[in-house]
PDB file of N, CA and C in Angstrom:
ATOM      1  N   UNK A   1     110.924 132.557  86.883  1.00  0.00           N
ATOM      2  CA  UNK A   1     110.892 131.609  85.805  1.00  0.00           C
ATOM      3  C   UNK A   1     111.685 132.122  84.614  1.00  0.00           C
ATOM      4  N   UNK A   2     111.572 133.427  84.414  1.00  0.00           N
ATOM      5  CA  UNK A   2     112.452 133.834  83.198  1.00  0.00           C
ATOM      6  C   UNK A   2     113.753 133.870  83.458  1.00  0.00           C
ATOM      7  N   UNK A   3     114.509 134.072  84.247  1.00  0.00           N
ATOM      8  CA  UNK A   3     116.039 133.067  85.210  1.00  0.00           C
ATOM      9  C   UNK A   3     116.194 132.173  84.378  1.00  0.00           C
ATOM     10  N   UNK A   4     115.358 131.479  84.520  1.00  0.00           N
ATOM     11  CA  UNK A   4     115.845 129.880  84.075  1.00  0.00           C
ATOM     12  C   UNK A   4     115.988 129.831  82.675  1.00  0.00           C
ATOM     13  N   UNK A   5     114.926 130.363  82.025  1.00  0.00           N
ATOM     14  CA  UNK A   5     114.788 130.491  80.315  1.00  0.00           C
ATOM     15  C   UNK A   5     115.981 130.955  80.361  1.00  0.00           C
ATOM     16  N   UNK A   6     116.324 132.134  80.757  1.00  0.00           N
ATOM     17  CA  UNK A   6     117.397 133.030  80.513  1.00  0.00           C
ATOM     18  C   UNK A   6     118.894 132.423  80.523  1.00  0.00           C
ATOM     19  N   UNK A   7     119.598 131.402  81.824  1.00  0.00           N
ATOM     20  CA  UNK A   7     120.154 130.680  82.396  1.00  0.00           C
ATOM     21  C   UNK A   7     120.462 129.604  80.745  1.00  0.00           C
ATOM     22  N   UNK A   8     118.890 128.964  80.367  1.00  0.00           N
ATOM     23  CA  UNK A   8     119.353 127.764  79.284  1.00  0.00           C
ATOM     24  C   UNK A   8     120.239 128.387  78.282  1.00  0.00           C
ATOM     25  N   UNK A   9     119.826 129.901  77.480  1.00  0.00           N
ATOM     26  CA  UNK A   9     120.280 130.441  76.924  1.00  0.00           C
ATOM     27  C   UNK A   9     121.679 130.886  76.819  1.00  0.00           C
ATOM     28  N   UNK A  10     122.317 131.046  77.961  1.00  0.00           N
ATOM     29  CA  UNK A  10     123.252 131.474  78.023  1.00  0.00           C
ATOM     30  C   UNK A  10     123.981 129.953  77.870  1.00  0.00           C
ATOM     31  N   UNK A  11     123.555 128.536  78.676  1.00  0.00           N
ATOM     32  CA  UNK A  11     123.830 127.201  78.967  1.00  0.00           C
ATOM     33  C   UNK A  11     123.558 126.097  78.050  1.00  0.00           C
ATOM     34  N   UNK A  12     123.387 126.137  76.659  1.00  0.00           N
ATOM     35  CA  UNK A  12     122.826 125.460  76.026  1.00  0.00           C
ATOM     36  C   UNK A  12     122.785 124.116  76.479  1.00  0.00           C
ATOM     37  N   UNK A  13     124.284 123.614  76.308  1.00  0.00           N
ATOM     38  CA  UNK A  13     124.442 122.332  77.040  1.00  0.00           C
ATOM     39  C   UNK A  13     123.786 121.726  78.027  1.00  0.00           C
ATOM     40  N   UNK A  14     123.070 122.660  78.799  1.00  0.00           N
ATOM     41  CA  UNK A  14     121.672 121.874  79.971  1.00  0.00           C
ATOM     42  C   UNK A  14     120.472 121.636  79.163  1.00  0.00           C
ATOM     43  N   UNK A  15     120.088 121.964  78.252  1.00  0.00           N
ATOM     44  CA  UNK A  15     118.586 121.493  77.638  1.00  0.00           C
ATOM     45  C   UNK A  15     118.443 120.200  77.219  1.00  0.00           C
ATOM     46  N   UNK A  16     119.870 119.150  76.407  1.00  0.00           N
ATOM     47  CA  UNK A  16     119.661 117.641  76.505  1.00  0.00           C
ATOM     48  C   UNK A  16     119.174 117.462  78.039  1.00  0.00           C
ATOM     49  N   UNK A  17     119.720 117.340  78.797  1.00  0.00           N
ATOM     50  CA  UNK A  17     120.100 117.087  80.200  1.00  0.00           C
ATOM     51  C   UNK A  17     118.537 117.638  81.199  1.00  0.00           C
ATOM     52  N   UNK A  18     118.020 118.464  80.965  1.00  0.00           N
ATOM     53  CA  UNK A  18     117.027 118.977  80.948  1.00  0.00           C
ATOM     54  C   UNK A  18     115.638 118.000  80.543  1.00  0.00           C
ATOM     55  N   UNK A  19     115.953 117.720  79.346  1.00  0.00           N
ATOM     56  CA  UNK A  19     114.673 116.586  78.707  1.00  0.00           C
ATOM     57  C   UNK A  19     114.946 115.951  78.721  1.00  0.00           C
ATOM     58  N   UNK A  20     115.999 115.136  79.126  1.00  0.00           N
ATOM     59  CA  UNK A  20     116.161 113.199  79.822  1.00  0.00           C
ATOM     60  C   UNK A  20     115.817 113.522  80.867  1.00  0.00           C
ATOM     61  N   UNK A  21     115.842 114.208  82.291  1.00  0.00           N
ATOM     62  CA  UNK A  21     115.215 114.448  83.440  1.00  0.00           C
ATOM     63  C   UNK A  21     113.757 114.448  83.072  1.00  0.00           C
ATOM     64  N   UNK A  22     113.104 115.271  82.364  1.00  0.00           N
ATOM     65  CA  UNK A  22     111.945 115.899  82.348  1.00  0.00           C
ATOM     66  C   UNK A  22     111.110 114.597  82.026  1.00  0.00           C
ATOM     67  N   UNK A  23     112.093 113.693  80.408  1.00  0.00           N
ATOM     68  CA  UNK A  23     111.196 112.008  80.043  1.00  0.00           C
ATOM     69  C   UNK A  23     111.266 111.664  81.334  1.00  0.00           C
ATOM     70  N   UNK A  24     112.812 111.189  82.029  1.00  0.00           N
ATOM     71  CA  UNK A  24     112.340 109.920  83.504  1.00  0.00           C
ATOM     72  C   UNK A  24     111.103 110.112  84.243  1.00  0.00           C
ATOM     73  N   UNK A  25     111.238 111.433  84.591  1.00  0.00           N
ATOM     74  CA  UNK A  25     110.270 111.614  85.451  1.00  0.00           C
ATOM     75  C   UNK A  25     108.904 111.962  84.885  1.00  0.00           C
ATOM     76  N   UNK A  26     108.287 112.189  83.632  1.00  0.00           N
ATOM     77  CA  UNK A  26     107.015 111.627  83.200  1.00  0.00           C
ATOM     78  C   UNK A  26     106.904 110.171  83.084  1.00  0.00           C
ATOM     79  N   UNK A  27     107.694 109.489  83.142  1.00  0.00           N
ATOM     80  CA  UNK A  27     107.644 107.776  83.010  1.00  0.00           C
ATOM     81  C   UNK A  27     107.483 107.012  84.143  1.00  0.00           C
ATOM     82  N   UNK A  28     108.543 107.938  85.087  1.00  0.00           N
ATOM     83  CA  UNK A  28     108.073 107.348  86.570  1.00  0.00           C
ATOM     84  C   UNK A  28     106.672 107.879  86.843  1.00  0.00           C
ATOM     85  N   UNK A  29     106.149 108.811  86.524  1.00  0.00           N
ATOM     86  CA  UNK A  29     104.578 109.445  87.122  1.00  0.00           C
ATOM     87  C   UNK A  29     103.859 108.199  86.439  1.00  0.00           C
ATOM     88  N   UNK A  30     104.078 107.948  85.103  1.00  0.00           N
ATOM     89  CA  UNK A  30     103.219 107.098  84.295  1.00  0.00           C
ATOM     90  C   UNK A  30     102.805 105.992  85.112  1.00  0.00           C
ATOM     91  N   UNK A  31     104.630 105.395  85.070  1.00  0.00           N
ATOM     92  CA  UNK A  31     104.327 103.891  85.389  1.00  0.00           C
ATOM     93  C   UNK A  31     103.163 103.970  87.180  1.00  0.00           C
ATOM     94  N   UNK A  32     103.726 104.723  87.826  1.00  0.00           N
ATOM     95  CA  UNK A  32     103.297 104.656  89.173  1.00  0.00           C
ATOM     96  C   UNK A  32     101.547 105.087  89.155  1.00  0.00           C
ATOM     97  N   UNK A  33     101.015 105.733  88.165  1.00  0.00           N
ATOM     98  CA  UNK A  33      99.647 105.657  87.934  1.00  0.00           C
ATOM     99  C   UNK A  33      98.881 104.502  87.576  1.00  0.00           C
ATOM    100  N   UNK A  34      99.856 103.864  86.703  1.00  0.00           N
ATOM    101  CA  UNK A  34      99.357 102.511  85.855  1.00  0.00           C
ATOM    102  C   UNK A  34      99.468 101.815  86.331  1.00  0.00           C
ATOM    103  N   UNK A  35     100.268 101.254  87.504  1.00  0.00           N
ATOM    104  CA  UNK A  35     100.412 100.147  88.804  1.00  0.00           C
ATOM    105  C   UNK A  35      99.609 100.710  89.368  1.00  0.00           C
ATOM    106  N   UNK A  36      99.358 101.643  90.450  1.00  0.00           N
ATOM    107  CA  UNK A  36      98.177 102.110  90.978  1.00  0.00           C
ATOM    108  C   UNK A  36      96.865 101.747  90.708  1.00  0.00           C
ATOM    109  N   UNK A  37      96.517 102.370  89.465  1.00  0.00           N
ATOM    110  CA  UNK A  37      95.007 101.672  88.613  1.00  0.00           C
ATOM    111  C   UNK A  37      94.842 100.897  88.122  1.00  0.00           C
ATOM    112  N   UNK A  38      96.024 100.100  87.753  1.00  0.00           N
ATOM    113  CA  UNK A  38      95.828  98.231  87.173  1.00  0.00           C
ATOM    114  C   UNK A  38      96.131  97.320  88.088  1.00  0.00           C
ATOM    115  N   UNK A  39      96.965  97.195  89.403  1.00  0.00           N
ATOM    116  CA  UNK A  39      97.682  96.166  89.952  1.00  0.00           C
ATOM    117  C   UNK A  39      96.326  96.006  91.093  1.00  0.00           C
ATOM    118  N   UNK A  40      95.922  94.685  91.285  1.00  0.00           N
ATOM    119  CA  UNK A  40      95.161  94.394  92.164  1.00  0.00           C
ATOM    120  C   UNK A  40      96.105  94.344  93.723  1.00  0.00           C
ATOM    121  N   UNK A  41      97.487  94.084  93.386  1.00  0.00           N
ATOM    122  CA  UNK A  41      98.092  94.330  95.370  1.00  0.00           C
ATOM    123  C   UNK A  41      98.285  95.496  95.325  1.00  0.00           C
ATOM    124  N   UNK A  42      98.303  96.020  94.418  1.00  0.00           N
ATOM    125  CA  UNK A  42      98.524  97.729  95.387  1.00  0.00           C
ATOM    126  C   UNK A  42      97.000  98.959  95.895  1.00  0.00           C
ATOM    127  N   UNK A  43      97.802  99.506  96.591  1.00  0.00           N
ATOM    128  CA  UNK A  43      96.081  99.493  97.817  1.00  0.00           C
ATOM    129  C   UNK A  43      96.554 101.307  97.861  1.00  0.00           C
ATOM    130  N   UNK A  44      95.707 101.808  98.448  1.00  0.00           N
ATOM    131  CA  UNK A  44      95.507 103.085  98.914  1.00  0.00           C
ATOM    132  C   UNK A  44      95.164 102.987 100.241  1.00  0.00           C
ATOM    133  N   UNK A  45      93.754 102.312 100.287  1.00  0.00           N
ATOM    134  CA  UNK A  45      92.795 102.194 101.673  1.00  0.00           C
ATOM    135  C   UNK A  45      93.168 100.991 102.311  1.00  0.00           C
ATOM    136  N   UNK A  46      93.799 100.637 103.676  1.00  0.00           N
ATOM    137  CA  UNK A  46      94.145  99.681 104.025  1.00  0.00           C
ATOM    138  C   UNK A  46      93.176  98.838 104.817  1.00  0.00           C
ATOM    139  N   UNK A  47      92.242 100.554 105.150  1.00  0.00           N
ATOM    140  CA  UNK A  47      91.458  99.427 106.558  1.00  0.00           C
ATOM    141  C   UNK A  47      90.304  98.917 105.087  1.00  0.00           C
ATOM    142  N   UNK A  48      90.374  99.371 104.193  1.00  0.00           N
ATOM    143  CA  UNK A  48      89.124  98.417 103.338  1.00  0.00           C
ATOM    144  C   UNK A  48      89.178  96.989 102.549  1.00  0.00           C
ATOM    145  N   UNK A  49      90.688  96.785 102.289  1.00  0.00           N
ATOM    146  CA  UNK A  49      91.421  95.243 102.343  1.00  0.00           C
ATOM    147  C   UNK A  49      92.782  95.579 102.838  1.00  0.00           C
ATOM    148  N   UNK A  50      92.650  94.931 104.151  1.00  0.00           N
ATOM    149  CA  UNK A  50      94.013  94.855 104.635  1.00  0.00           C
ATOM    150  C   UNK A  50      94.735  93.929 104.130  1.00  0.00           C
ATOM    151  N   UNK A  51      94.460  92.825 103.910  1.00  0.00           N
ATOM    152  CA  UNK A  51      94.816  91.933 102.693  1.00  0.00           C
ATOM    153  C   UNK A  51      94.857  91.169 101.574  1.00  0.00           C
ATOM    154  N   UNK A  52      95.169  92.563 100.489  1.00  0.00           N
ATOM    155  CA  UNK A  52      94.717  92.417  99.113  1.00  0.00           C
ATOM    156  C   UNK A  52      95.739  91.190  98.519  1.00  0.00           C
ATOM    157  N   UNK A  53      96.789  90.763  99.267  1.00  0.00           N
ATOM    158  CA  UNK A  53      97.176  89.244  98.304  1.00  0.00           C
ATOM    159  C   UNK A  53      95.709  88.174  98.444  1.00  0.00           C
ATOM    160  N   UNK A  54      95.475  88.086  99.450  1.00  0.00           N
ATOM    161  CA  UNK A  54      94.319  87.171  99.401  1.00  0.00           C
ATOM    162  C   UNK A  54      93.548  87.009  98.328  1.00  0.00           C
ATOM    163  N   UNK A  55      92.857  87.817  97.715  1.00  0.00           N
ATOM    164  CA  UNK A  55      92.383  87.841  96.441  1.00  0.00           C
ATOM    165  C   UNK A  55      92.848  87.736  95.411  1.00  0.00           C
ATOM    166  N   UNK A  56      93.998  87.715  95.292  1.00  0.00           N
ATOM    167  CA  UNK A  56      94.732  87.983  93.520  1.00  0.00           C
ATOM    168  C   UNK A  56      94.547  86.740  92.886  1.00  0.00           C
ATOM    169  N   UNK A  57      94.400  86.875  91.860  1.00  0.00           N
ATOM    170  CA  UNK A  57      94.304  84.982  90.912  1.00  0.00           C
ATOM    171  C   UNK A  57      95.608  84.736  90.804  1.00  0.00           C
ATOM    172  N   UNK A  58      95.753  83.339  91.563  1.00  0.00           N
ATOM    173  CA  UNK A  58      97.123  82.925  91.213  1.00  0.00           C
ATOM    174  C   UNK A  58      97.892  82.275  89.751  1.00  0.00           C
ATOM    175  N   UNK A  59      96.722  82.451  89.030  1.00  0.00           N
ATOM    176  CA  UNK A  59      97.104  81.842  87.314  1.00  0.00           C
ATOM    177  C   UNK A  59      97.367  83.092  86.447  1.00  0.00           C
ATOM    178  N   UNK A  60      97.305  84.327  87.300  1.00  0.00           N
ATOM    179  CA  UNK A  60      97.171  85.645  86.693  1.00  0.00           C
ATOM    180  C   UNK A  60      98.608  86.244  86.972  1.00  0.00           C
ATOM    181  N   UNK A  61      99.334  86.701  86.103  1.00  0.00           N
ATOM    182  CA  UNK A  61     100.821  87.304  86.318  1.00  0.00           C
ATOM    183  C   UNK A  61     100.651  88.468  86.841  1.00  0.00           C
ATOM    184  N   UNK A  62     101.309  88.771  87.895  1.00  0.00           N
ATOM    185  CA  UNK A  62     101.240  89.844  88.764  1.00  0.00           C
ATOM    186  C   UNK A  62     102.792  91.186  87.602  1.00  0.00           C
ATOM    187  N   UNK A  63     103.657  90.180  87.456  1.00  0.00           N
ATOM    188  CA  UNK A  63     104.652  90.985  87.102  1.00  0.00           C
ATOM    189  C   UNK A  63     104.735  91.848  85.835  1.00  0.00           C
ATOM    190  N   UNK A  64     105.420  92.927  85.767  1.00  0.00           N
ATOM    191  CA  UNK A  64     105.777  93.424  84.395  1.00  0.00           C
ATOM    192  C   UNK A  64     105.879  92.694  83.202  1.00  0.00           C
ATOM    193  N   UNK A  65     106.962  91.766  83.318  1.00  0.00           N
ATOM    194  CA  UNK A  65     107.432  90.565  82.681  1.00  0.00           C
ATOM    195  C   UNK A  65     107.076  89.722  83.083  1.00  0.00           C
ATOM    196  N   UNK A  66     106.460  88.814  82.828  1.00  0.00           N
ATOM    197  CA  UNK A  66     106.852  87.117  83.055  1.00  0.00           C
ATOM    198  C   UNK A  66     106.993  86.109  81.871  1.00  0.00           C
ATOM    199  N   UNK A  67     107.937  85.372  82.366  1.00  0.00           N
ATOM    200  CA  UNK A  67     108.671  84.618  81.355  1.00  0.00           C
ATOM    201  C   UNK A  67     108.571  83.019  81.680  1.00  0.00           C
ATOM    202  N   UNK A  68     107.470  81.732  81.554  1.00  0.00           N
ATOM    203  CA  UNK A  68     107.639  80.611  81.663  1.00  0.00           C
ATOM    204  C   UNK A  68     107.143  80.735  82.939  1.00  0.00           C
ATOM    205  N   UNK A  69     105.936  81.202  83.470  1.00  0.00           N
ATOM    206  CA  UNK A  69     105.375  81.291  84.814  1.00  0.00           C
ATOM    207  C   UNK A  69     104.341  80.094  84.929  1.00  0.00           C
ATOM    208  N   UNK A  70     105.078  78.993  85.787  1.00  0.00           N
ATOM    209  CA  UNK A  70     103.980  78.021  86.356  1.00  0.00           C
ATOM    210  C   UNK A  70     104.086  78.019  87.701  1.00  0.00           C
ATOM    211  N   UNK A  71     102.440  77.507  88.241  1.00  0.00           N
ATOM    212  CA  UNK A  71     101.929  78.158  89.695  1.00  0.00           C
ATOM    213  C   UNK A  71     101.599  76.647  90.252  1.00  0.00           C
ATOM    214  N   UNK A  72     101.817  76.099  91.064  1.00  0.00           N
ATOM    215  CA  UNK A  72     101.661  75.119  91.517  1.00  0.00           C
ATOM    216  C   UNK A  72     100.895  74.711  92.780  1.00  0.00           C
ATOM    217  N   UNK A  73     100.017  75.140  93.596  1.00  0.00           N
ATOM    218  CA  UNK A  73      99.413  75.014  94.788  1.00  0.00           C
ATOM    219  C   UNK A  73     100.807  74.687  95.744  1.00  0.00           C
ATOM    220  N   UNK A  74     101.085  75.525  96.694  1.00  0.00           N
ATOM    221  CA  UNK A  74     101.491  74.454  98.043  1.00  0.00           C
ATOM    222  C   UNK A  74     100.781  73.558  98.739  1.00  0.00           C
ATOM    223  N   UNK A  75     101.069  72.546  98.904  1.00  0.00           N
ATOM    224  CA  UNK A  75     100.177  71.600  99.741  1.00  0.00           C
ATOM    225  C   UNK A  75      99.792  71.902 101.149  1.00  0.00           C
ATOM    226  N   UNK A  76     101.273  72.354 101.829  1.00  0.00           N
ATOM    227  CA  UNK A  76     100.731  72.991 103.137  1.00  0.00           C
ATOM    228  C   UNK A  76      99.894  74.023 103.648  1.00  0.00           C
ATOM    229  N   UNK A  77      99.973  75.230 102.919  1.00  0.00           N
ATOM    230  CA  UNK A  77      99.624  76.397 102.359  1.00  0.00           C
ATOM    231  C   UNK A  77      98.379  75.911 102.446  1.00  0.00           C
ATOM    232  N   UNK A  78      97.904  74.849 101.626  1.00  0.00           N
ATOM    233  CA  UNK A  78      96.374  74.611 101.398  1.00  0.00           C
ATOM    234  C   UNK A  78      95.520  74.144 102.542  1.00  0.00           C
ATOM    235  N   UNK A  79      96.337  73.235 103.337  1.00  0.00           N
ATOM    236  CA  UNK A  79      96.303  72.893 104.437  1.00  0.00           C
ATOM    237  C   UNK A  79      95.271  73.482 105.495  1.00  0.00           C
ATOM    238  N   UNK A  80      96.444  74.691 105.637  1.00  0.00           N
ATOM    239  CA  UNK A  80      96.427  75.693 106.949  1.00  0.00           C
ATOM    240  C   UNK A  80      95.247  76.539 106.191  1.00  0.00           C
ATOM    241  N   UNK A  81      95.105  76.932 104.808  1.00  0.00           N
ATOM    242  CA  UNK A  81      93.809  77.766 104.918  1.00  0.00           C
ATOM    243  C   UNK A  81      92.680  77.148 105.051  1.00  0.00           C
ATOM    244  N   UNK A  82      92.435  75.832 104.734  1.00  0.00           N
ATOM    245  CA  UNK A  82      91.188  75.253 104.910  1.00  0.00           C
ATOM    246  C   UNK A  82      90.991  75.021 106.315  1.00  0.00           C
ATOM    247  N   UNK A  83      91.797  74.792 107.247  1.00  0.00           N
ATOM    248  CA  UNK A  83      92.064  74.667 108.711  1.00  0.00           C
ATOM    249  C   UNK A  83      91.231  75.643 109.312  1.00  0.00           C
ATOM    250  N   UNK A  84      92.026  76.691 108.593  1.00  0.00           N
ATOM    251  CA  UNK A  84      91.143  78.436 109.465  1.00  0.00           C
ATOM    252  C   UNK A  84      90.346  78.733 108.947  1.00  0.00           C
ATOM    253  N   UNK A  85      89.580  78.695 108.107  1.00  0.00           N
ATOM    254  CA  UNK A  85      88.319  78.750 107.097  1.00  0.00           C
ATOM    255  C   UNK A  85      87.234  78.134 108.398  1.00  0.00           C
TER     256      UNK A  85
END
């Protein structure tokens, strides 16, 4: 480990370069925790809902963004689940 200390020192020019790597990748850990523990489709355990779209509220924005999101029932869609119900 003291290499490396040693290495910046001599390299200044790698320490920007160094902490834009070091932010992305605390941001990617972030975001991928915070989808993990907030997003109702994303799963860990499969055999305990194999299919977690089934449940999601469809008046509820799944996305990062959404911008002018209206949800409309499919008619067929509605169809076929009351069919197999």
């Amino acid at each position: 480990m003291s290499g490396f200390f040693q290495m910046l020192r001599k390299k200044k020019e790698l320490i920007p370069l160094i902490g834009f790597v070091s932010f992305a990748a605390a941001g990617a850990a972030t975001a991928s925790v915070y989808f993990l523990l907030t997003k109702p489709d994303v799963i860990l355990n499969k055999t305990r809902n194999p299919e977690p779209w089934e449940k999601l509220d469809p008046s509820k924005p799944q996305k990062l963004i959404t911008i002018n999101q209206q949800w409309k029932p499919v008619e067929e869609l509605q169809l076929v689940k009351s069919l197999t119900k």
